[in-house]
Every structure is written in structure tokens, then in C-alpha cells.
PDB file of N, CA and C in Angstrom:
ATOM      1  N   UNK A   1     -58.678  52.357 -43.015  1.00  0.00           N
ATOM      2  CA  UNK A   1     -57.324  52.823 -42.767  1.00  0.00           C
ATOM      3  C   UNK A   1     -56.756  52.236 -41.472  1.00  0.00           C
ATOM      4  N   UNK A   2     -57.999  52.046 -40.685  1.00  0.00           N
ATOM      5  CA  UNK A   2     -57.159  51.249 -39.738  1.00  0.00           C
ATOM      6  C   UNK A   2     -57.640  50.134 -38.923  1.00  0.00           C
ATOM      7  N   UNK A   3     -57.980  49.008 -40.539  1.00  0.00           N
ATOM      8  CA  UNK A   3     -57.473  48.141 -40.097  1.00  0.00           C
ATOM      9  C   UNK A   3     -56.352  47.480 -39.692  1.00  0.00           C
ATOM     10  N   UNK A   4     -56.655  46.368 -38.438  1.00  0.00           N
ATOM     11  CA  UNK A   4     -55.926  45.531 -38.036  1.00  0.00           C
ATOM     12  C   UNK A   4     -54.586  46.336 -36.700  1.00  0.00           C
ATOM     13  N   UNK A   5     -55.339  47.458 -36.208  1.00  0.00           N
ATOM     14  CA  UNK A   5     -55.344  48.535 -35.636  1.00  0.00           C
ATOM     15  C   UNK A   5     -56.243  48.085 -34.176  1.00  0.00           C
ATOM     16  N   UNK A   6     -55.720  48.561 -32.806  1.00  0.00           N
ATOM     17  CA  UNK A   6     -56.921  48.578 -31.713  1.00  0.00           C
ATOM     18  C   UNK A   6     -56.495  49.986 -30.591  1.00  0.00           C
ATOM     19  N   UNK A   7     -57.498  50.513 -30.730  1.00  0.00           N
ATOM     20  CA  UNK A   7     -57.408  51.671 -29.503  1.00  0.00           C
ATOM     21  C   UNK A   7     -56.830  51.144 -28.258  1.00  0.00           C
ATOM     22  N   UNK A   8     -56.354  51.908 -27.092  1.00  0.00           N
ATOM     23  CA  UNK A   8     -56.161  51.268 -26.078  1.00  0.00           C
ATOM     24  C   UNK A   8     -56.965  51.454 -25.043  1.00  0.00           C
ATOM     25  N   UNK A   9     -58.348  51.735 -25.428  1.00  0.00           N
ATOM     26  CA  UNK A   9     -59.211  51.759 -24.665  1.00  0.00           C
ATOM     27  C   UNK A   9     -59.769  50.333 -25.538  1.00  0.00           C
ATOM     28  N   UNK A  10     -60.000  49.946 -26.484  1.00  0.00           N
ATOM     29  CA  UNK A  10     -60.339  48.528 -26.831  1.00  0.00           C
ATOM     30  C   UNK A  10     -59.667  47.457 -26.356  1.00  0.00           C
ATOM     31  N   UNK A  11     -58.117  47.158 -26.209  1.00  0.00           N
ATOM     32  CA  UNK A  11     -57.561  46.788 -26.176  1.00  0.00           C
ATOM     33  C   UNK A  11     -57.930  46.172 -24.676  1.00  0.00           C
ATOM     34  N   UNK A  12     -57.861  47.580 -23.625  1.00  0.00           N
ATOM     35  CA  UNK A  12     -58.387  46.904 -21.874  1.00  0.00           C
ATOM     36  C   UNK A  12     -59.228  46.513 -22.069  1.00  0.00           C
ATOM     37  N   UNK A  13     -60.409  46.699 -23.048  1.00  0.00           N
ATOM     38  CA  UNK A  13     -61.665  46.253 -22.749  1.00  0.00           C
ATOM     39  C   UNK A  13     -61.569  44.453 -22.640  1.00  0.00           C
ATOM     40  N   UNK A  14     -61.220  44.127 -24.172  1.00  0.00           N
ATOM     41  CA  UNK A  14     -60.773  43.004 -24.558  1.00  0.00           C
ATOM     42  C   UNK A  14     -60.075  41.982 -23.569  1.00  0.00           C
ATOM     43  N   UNK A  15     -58.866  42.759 -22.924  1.00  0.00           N
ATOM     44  CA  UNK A  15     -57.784  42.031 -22.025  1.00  0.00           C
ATOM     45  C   UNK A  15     -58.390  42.175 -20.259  1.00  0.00           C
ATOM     46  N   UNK A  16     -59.457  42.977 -19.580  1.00  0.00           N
ATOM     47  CA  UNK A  16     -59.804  43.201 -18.511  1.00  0.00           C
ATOM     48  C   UNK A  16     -59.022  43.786 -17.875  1.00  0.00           C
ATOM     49  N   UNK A  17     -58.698  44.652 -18.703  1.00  0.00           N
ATOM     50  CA  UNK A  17     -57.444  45.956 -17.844  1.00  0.00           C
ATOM     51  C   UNK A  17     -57.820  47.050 -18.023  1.00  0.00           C
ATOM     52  N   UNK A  18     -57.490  48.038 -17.487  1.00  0.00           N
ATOM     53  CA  UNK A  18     -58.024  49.757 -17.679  1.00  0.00           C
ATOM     54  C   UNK A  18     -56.741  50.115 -18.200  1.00  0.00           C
ATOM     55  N   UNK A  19     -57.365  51.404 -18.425  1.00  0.00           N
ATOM     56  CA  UNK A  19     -56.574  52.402 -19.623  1.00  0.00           C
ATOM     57  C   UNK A  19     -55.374  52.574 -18.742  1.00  0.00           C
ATOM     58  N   UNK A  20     -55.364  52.644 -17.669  1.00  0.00           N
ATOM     59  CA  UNK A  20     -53.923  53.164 -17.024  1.00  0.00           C
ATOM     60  C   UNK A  20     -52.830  51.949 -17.133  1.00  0.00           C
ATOM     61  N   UNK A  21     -53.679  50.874 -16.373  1.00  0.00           N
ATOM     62  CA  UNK A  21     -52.701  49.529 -16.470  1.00  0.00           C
ATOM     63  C   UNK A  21     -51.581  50.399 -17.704  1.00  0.00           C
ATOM     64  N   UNK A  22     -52.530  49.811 -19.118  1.00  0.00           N
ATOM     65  CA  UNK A  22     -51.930  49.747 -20.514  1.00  0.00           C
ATOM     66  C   UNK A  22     -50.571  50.662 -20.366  1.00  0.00           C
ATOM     67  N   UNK A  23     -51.204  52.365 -19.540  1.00  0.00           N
ATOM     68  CA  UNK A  23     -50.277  53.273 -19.867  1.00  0.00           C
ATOM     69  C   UNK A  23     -48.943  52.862 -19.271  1.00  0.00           C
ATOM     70  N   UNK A  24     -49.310  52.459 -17.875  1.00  0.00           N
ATOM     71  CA  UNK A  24     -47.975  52.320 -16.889  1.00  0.00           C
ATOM     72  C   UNK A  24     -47.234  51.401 -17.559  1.00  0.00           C
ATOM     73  N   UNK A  25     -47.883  50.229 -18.318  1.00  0.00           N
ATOM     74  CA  UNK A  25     -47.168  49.189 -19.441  1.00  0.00           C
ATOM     75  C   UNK A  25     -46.315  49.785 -20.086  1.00  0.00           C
ATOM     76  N   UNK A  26     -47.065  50.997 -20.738  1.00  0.00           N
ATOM     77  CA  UNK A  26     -45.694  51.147 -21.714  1.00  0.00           C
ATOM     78  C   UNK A  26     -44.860  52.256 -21.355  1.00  0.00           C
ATOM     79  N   UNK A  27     -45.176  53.653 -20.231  1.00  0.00           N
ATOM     80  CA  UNK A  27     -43.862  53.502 -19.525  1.00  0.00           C
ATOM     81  C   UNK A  27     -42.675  53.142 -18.940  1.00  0.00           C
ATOM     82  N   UNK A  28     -43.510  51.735 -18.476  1.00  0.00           N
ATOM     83  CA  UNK A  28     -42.546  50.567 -18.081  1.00  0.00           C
ATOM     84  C   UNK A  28     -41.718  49.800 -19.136  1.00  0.00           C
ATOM     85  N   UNK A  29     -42.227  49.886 -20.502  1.00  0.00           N
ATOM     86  CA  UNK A  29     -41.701  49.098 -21.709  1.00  0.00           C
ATOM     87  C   UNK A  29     -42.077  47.465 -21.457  1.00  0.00           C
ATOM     88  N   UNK A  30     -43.390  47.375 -20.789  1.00  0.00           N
ATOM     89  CA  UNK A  30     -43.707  45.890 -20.279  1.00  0.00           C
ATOM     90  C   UNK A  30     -44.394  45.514 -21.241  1.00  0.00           C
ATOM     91  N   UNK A  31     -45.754  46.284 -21.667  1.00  0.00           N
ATOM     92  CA  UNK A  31     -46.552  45.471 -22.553  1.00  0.00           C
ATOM     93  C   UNK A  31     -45.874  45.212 -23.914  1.00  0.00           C
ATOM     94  N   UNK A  32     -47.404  45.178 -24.537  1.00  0.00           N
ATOM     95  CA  UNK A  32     -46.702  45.042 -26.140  1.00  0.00           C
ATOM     96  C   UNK A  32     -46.707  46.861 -26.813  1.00  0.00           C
ATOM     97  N   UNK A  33     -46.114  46.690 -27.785  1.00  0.00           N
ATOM     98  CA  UNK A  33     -45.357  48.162 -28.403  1.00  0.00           C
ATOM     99  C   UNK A  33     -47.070  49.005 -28.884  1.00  0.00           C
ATOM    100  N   UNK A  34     -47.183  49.895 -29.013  1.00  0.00           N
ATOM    101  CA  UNK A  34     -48.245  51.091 -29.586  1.00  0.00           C
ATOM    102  C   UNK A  34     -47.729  51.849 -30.577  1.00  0.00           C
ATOM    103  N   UNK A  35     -48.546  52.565 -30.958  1.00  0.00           N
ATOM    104  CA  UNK A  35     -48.206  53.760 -31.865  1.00  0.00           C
ATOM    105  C   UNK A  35     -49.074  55.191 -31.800  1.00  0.00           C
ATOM    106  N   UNK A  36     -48.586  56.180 -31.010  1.00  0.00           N
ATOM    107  CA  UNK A  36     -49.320  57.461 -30.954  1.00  0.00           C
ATOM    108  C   UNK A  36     -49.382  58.375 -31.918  1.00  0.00           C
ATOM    109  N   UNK A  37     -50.602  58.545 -32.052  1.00  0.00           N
ATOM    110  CA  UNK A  37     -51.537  59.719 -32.943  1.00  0.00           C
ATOM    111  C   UNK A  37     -51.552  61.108 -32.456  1.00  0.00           C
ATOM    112  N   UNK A  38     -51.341  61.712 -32.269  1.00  0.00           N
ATOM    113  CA  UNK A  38     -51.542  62.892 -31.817  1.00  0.00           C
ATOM    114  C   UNK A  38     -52.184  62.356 -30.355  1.00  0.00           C
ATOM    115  N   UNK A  39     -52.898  62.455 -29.817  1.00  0.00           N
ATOM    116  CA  UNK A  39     -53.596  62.393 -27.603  1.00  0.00           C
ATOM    117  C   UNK A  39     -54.023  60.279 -28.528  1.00  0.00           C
ATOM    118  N   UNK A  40     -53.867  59.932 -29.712  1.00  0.00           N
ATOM    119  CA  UNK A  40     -54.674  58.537 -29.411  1.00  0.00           C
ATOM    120  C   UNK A  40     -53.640  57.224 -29.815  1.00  0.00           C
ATOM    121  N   UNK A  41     -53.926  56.489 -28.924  1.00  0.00           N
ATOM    122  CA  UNK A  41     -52.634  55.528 -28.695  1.00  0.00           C
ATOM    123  C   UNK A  41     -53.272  54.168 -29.346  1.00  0.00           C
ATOM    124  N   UNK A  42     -52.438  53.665 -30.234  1.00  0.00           N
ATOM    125  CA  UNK A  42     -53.212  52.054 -31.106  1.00  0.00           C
ATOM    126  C   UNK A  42     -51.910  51.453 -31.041  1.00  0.00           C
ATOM    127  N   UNK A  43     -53.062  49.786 -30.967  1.00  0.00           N
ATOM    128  CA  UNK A  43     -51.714  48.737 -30.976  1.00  0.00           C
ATOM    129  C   UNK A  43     -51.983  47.884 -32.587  1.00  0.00           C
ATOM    130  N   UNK A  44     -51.197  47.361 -32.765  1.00  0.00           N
ATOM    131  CA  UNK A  44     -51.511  46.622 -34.124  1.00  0.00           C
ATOM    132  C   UNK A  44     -51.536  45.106 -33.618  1.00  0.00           C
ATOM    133  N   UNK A  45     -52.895  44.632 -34.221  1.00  0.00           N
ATOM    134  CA  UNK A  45     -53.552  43.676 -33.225  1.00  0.00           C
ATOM    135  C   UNK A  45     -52.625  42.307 -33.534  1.00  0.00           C
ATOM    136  N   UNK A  46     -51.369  42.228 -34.881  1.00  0.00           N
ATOM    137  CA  UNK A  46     -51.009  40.802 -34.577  1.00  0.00           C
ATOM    138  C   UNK A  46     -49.352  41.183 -34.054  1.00  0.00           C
ATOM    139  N   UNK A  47     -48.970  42.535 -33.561  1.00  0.00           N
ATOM    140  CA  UNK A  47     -48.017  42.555 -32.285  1.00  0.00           C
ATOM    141  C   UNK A  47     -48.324  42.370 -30.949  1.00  0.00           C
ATOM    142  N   UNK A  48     -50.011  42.663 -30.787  1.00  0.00           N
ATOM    143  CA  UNK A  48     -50.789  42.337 -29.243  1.00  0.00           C
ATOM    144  C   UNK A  48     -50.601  40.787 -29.291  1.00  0.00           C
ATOM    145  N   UNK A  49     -50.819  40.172 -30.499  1.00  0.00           N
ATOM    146  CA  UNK A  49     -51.102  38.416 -30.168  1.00  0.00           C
ATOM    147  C   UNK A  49     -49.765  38.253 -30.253  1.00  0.00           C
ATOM    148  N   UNK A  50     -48.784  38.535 -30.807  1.00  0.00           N
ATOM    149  CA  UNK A  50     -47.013  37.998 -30.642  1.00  0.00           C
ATOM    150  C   UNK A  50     -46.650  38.321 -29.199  1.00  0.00           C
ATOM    151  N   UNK A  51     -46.938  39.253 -28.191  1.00  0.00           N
ATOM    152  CA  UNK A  51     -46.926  39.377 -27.030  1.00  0.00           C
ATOM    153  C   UNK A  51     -47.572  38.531 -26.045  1.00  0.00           C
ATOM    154  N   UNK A  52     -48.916  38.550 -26.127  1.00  0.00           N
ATOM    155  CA  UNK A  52     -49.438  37.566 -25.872  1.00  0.00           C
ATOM    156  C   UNK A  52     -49.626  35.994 -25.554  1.00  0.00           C
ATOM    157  N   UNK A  53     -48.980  35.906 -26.868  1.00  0.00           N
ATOM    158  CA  UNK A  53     -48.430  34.096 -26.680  1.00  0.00           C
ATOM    159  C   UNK A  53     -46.680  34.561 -26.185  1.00  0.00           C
ATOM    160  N   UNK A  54     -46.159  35.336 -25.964  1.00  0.00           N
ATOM    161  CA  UNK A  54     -44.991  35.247 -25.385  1.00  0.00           C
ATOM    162  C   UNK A  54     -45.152  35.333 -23.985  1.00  0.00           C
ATOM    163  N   UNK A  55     -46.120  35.673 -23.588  1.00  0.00           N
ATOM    164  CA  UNK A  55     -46.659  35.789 -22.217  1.00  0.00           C
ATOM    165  C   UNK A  55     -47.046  34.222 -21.674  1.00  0.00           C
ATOM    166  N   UNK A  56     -47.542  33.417 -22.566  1.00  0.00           N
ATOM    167  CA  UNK A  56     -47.755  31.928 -22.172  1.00  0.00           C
ATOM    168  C   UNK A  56     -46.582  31.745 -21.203  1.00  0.00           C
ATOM    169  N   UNK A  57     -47.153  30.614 -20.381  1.00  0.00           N
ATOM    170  CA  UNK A  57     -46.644  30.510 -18.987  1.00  0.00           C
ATOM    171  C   UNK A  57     -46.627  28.870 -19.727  1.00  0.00           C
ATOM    172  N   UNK A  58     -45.760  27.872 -19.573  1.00  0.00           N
ATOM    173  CA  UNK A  58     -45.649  26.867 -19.614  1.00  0.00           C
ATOM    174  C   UNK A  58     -46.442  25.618 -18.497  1.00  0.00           C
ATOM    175  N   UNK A  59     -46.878  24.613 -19.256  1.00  0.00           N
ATOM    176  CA  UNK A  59     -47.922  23.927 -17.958  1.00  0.00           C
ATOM    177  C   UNK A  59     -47.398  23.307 -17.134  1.00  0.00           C
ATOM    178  N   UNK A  60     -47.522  22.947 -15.998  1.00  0.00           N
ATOM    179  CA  UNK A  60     -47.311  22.491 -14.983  1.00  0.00           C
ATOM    180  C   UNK A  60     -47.857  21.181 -14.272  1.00  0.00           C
ATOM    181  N   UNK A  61     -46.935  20.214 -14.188  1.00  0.00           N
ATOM    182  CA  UNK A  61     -47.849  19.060 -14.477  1.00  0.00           C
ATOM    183  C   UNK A  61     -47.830  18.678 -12.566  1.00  0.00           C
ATOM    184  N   UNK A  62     -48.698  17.739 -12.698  1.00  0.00           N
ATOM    185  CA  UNK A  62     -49.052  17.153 -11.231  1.00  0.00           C
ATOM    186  C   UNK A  62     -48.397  16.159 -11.171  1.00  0.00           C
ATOM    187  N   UNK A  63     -47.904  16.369 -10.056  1.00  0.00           N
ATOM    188  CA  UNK A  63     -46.764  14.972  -9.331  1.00  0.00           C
ATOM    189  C   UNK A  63     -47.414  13.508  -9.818  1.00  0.00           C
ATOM    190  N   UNK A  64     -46.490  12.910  -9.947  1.00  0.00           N
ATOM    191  CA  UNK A  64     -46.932  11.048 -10.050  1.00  0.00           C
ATOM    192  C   UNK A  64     -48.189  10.505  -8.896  1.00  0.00           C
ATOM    193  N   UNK A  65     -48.964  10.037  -9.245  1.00  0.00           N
ATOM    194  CA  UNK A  65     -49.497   9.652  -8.249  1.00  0.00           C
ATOM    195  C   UNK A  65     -48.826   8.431  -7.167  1.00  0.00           C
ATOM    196  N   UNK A  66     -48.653   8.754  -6.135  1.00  0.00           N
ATOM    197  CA  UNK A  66     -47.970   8.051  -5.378  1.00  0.00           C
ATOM    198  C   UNK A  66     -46.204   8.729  -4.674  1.00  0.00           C
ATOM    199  N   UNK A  67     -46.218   9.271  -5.436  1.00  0.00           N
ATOM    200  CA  UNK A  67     -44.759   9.908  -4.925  1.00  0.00           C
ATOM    201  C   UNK A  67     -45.030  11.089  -4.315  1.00  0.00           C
ATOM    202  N   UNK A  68     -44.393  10.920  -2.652  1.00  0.00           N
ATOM    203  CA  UNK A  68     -44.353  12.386  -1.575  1.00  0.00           C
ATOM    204  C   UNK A  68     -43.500  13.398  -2.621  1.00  0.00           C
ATOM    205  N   UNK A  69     -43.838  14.528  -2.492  1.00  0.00           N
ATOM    206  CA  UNK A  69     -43.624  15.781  -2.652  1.00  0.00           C
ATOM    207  C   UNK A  69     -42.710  16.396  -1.129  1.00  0.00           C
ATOM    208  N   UNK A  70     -41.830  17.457  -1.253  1.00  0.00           N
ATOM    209  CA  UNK A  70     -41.299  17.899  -0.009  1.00  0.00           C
ATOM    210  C   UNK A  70     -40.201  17.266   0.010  1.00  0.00           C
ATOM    211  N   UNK A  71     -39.996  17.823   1.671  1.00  0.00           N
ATOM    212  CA  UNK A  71     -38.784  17.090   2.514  1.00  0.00           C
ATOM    213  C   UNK A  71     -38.556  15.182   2.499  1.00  0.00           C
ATOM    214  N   UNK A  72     -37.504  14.977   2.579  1.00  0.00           N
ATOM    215  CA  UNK A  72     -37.557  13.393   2.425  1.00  0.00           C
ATOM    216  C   UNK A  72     -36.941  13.149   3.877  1.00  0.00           C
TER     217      UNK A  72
END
């Protein structure tokens, strides 16, 4: 029944966050969305990965070799 379902105590485990992080997340409306059970809070694991890759940070490439950086 519940698959494709993650507690949010799985969820920190997984991501290296504690249970509060998660909570203050979604007070804040920062993380990704949940769904409460009566006291138990689940995320549905392919709205965690649509968050997730929206979280990707774009790469950052290294200057030319040879060209100063800075003040000119």
C-alpha cells in the first residue's frame, strides 16, 4: 500500500538530514511536498526526485587558462 511512499524519518536518513531539518522544510514550504497520516508524515519518492533535480545547481566552469580573473 505504500509503495513508492518514504517516511520522513527515511527520507533524512537517505538525504543526511534529521527529522527536524525536514519539519522546518515544510513549515517553511522549502522542501519537497508530504502527506500526513494521522502523527506520520510520507513523501512520494518520485516528487522527492522532481525536487531534487530542481535543486541541481548548474556547473561552473574554470576560467581559460591564461586569462587574469579580477580587477583589470
Amino acid at each position: 500500500m505504500l509503495r513508492g511512499w518514504i517516511s520522513r524519518y527515511d527520507l533524512a536518513q537517505e538525504l543526511g538530514l534529521t527529522v527536524d531539518t525536514l519539519g522546518r522544510w515544510e513549515r517553511r514550504r522549502k522542501g519537497p511536498a508530504c502527506v500526513r497520516a494521522g502523527r506520520k508524515i510520507f513523501y512520494r519518492m518520485s516528487v522527492v526526485q522532481d525536487w531534487l533535480q530542481s535543486q541541481e545547481m548548474p556547473r561552473v566552469t574554470d576560467a581559460k587558462p591564461g586569462k587574469a580573473r579580477g580587477r583589470k
